[in-house]
C-alpha atoms as a PDB file:
ATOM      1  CA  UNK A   1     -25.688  -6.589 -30.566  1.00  0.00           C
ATOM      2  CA  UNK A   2     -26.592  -2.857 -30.220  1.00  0.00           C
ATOM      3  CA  UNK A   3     -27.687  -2.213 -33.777  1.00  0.00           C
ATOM      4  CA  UNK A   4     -30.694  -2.379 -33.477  1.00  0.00           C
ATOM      5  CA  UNK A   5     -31.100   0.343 -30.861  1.00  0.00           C
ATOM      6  CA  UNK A   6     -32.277   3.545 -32.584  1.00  0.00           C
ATOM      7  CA  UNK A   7     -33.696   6.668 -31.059  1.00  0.00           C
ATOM      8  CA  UNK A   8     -37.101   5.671 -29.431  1.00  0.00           C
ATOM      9  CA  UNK A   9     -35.122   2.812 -27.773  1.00  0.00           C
ATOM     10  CA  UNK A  10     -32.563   5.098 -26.647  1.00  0.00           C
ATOM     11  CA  UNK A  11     -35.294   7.134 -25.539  1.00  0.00           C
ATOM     12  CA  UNK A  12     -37.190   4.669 -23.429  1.00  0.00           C
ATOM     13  CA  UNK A  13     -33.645   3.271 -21.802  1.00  0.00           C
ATOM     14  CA  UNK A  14     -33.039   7.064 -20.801  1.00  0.00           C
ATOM     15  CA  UNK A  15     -36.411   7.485 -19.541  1.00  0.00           C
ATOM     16  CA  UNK A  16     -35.902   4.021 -17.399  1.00  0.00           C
ATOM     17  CA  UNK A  17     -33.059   5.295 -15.695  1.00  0.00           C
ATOM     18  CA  UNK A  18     -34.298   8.279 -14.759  1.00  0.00           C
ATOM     19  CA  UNK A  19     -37.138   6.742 -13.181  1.00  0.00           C
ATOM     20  CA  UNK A  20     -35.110   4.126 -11.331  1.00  0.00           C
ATOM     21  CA  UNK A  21     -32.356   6.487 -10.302  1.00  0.00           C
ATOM     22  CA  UNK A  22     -33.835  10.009  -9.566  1.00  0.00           C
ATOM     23  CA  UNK A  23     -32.935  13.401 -11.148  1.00  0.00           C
ATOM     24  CA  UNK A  24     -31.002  14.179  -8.203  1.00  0.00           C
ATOM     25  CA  UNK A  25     -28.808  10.857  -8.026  1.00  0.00           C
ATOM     26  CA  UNK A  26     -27.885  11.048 -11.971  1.00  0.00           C
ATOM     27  CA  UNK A  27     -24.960  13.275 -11.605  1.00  0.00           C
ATOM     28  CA  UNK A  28     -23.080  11.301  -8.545  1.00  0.00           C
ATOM     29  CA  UNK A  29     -24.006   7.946 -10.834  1.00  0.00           C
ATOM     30  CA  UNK A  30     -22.389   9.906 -13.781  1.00  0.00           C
ATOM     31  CA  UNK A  31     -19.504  10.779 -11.816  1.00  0.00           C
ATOM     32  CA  UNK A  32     -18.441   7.921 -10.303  1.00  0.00           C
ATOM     33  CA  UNK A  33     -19.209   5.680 -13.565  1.00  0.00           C
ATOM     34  CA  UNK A  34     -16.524   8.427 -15.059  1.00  0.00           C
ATOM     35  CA  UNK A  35     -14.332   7.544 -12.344  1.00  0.00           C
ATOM     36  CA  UNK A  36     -14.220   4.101 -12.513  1.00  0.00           C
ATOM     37  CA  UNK A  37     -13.657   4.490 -16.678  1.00  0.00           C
ATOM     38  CA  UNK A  38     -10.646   6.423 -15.367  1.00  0.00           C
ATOM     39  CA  UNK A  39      -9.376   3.781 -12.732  1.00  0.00           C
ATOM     40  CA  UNK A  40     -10.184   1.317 -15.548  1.00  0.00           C
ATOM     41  CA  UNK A  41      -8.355   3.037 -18.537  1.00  0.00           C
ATOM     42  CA  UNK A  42      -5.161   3.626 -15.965  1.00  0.00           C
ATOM     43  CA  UNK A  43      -4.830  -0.326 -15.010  1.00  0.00           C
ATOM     44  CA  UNK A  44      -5.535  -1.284 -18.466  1.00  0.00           C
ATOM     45  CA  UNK A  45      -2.853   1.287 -19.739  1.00  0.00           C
ATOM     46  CA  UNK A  46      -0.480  -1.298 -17.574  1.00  0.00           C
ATOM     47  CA  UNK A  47       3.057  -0.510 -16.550  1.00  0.00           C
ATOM     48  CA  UNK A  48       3.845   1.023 -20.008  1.00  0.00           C
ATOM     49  CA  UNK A  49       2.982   4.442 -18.495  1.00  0.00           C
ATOM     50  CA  UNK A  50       4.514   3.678 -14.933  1.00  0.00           C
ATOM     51  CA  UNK A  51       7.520   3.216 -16.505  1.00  0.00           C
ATOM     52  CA  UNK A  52       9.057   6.717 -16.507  1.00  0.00           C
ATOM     53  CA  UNK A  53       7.768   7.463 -12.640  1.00  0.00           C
ATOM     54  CA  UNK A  54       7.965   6.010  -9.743  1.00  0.00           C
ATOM     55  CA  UNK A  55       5.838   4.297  -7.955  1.00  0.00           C
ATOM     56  CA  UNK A  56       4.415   6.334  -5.564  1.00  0.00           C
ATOM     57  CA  UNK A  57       5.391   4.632  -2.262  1.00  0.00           C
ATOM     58  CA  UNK A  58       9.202   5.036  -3.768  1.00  0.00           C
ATOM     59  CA  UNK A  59       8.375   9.104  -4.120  1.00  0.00           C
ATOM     60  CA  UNK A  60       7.149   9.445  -0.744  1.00  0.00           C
ATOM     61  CA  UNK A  61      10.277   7.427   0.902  1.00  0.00           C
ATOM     62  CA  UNK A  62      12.870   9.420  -1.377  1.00  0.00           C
ATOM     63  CA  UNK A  63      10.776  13.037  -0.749  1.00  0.00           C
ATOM     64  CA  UNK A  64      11.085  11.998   3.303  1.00  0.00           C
ATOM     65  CA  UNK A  65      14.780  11.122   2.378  1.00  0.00           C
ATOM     66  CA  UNK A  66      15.908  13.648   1.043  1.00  0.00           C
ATOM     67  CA  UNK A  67      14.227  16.197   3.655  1.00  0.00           C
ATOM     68  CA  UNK A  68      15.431  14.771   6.970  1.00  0.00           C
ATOM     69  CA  UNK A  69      18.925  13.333   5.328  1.00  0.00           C
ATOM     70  CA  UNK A  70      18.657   9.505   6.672  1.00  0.00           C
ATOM     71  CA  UNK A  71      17.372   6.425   5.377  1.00  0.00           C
ATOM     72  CA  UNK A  72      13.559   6.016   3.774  1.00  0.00           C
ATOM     73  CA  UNK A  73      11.111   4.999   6.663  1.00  0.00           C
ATOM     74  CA  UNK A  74      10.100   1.462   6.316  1.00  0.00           C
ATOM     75  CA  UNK A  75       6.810   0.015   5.256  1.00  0.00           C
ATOM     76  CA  UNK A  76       5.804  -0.423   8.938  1.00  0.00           C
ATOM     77  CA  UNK A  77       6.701   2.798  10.317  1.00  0.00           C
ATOM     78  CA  UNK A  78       4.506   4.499   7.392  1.00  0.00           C
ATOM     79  CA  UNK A  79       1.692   1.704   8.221  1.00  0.00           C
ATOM     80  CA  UNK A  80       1.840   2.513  11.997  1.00  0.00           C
ATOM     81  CA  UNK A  81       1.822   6.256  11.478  1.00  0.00           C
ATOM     82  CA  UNK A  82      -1.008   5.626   9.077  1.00  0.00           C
ATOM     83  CA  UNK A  83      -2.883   4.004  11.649  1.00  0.00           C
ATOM     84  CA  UNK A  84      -2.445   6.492  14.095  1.00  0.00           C
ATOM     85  CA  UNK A  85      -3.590   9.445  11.904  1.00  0.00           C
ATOM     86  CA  UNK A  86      -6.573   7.455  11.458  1.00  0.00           C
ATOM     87  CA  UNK A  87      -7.331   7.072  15.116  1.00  0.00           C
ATOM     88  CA  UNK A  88      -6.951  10.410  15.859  1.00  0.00           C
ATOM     89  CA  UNK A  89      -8.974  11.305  12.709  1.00  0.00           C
ATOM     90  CA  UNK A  90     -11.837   8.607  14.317  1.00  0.00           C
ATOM     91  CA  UNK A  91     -11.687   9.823  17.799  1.00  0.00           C
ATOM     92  CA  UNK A  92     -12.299  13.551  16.522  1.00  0.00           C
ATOM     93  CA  UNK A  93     -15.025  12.408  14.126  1.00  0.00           C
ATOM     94  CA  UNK A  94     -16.089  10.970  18.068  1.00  0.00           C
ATOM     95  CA  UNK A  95     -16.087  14.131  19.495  1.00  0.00           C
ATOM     96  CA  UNK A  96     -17.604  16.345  17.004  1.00  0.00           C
ATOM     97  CA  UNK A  97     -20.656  13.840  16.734  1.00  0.00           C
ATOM     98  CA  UNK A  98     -20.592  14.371  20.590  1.00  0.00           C
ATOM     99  CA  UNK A  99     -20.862  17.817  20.249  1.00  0.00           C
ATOM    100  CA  UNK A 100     -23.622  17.988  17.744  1.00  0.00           C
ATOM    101  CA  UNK A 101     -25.591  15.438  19.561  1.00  0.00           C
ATOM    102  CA  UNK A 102     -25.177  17.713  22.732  1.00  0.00           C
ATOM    103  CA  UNK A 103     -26.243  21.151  20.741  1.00  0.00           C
ATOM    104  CA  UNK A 104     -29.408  19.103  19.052  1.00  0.00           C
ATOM    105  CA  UNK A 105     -30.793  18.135  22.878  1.00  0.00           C
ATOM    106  CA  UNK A 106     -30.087  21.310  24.133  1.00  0.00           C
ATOM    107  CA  UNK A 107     -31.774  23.171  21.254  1.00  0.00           C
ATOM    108  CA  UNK A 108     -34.585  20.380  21.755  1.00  0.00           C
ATOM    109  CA  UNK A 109     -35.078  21.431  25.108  1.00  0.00           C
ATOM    110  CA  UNK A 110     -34.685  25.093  24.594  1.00  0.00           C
ATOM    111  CA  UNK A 111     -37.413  24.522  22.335  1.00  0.00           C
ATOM    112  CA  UNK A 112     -39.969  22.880  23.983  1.00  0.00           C
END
């Protein structure tokens, strides 16, 4: 299928892209087109490499184990704490926007 691609093909498929992408965009679409090779190489690889570690919901529960000496939290407890982490992480996110909404009218006013 791709044998007949030589170089001036190669060259006008490279040229192509960088039209239709942008210098500046080619390194994030390199990036994440390496990290989904990676994602895609480690479910491929399958559960032959998972076999000698644990999974890593079983690491957390034995690492919180082992520190506070009773039983591994359960699924919901780690859900509802995960949930709350991420309202506090929105409501902050809330704030700061607040703030820099509140510093760009007052330097717009200071200004003009």
């Amino acid at each position: 299928m791709f044998n007949n691609l030589g170089g001036p093909t190669l060259l006008l498929i490279l040229f192509i892209v960088l039209l239709l992408f942008g210098a500046p965009k080619l390194p994030a679409l390199a990036k994440s087109l390496g990290q989904s090779m990676k994602i895609l190489k480690k479910e491929v690889g399958g559960d032959g490499e998972k076999g000698d570690e644990k999974p890593a919901a079983e690491s957390v529960a034995a690492d919180a184990s082992a520190q506070s000496g009773s039983t591994a939290p359960s699924v919901e407890d780690e859900l509802a704490k995960a949930k709350a982490e991420a309202a506090a992480a929105r409501a902050e996110a809330e704030a700061l926007r607040a703030a820099a909404e509140k510093r760009n009218e007052d330097d717009a006013k200071s200004g003009s």
